[in-house]
Protein backbone atom coordinates (compact mmCIF):
# COMPACT_ATOMS: atom_id res chain seq x y z
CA UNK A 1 80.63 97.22 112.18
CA UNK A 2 81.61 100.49 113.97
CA UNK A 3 80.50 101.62 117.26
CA UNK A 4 78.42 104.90 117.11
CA UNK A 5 76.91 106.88 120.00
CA UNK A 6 73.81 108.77 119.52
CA UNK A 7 71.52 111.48 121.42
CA UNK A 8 67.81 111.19 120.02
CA UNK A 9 64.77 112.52 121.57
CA UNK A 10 61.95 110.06 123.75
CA UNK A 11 59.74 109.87 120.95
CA UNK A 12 62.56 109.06 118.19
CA UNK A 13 63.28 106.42 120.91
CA UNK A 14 59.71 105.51 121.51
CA UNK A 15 58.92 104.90 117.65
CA UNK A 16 62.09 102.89 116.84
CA UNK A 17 61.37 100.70 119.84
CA UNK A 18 57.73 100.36 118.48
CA UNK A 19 58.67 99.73 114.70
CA UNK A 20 62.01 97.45 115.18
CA UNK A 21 59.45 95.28 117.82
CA UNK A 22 56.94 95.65 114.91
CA UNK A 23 59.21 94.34 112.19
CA UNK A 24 61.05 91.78 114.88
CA UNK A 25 64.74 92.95 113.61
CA UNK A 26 66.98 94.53 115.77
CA UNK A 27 67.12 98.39 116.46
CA UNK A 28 70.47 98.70 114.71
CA UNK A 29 69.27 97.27 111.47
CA UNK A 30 65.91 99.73 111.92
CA UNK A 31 68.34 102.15 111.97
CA UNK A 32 70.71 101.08 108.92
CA UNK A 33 67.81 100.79 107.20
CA UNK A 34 66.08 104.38 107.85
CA UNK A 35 69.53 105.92 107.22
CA UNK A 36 70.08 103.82 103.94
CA UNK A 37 66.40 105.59 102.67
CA UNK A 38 66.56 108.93 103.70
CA UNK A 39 70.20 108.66 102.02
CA UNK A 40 68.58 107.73 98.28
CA UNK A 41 65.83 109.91 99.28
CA UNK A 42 68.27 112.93 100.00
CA UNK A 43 68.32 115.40 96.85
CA UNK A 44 65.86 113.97 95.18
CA UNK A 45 62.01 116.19 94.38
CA UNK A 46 58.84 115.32 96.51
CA UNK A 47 55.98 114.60 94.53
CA UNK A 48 54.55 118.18 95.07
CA UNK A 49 58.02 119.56 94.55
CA UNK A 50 58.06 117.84 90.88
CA UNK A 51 54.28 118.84 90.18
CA UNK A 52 54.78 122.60 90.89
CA UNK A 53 58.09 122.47 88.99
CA UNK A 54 56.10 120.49 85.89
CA UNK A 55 53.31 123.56 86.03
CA UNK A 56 56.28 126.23 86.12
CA UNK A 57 57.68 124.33 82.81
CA UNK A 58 53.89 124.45 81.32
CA UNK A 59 53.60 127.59 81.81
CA UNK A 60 57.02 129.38 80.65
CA UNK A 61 57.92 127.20 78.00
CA UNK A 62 55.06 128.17 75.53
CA UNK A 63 55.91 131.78 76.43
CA UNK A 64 59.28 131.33 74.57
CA UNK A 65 59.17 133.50 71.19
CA UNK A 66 59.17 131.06 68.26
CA UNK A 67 62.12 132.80 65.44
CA UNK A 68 63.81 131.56 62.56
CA UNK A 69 67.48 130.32 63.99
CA UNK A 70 68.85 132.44 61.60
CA UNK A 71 67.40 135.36 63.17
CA UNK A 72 68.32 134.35 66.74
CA UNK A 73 72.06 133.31 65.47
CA UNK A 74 72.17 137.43 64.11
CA UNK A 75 70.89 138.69 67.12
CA UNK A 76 73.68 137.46 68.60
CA UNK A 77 76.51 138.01 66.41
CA UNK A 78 74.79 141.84 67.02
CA UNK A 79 75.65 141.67 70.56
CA UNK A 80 78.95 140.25 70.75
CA UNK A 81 79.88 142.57 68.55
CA UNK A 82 78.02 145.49 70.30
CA UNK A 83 80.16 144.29 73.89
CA UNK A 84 83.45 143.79 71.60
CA UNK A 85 82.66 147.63 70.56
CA UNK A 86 81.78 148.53 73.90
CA UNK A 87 78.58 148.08 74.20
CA UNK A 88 76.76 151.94 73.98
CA UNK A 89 79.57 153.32 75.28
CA UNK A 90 80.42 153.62 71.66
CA UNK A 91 80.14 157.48 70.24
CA UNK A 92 80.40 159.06 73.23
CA UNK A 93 83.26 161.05 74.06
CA UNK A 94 85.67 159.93 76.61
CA UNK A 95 85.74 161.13 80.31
């Protein structure tokens, strides 16, 4: 175990007090548990987070045009080739 000094607030004080009295386990271990949570919580989408996300995906993924891969694969061999040619620059006389 290593050493560690802390600052925290009366009421952070007041609750861990309360809740490691609560549980009967020492403050420490209150602590390396709340630390070992919020650590697999960290990063990871709240449930309203993941629901607005979910209605996002409802709503732009049917607005995706449906085409024949063929088309969409010549559509983009147009491009590349348009940037390759560079891009409408192309006819114009040079500056």
């Amino acid at each position: 175990m290593v050493k560690v000094t802390f600052t925290l607030d009366e009421a952070t004080i007041d609750r861990l007090r309360r809740t490691a009295a609560r549980v009967r386990k020492p403050q420490s271990q209150v602590v390396r548990e709340a630390v070992k949570d919020y650590a697999e919580r960290v990063g990871k989408l709240s449930e309203e987070e993941r629901t607005r996300l979910l209605k996002l995906f409802d709503t732009v993924v049917p607005a995706i045009p449906l085409r024949p891969v063929a088309r969409v694969d010549a559509e983009l061999r147009a491009i590349r080739a348009a940037r390759r040619r560079g891009g409408r620059r192309q006819g114009r006389r040079a500056r």
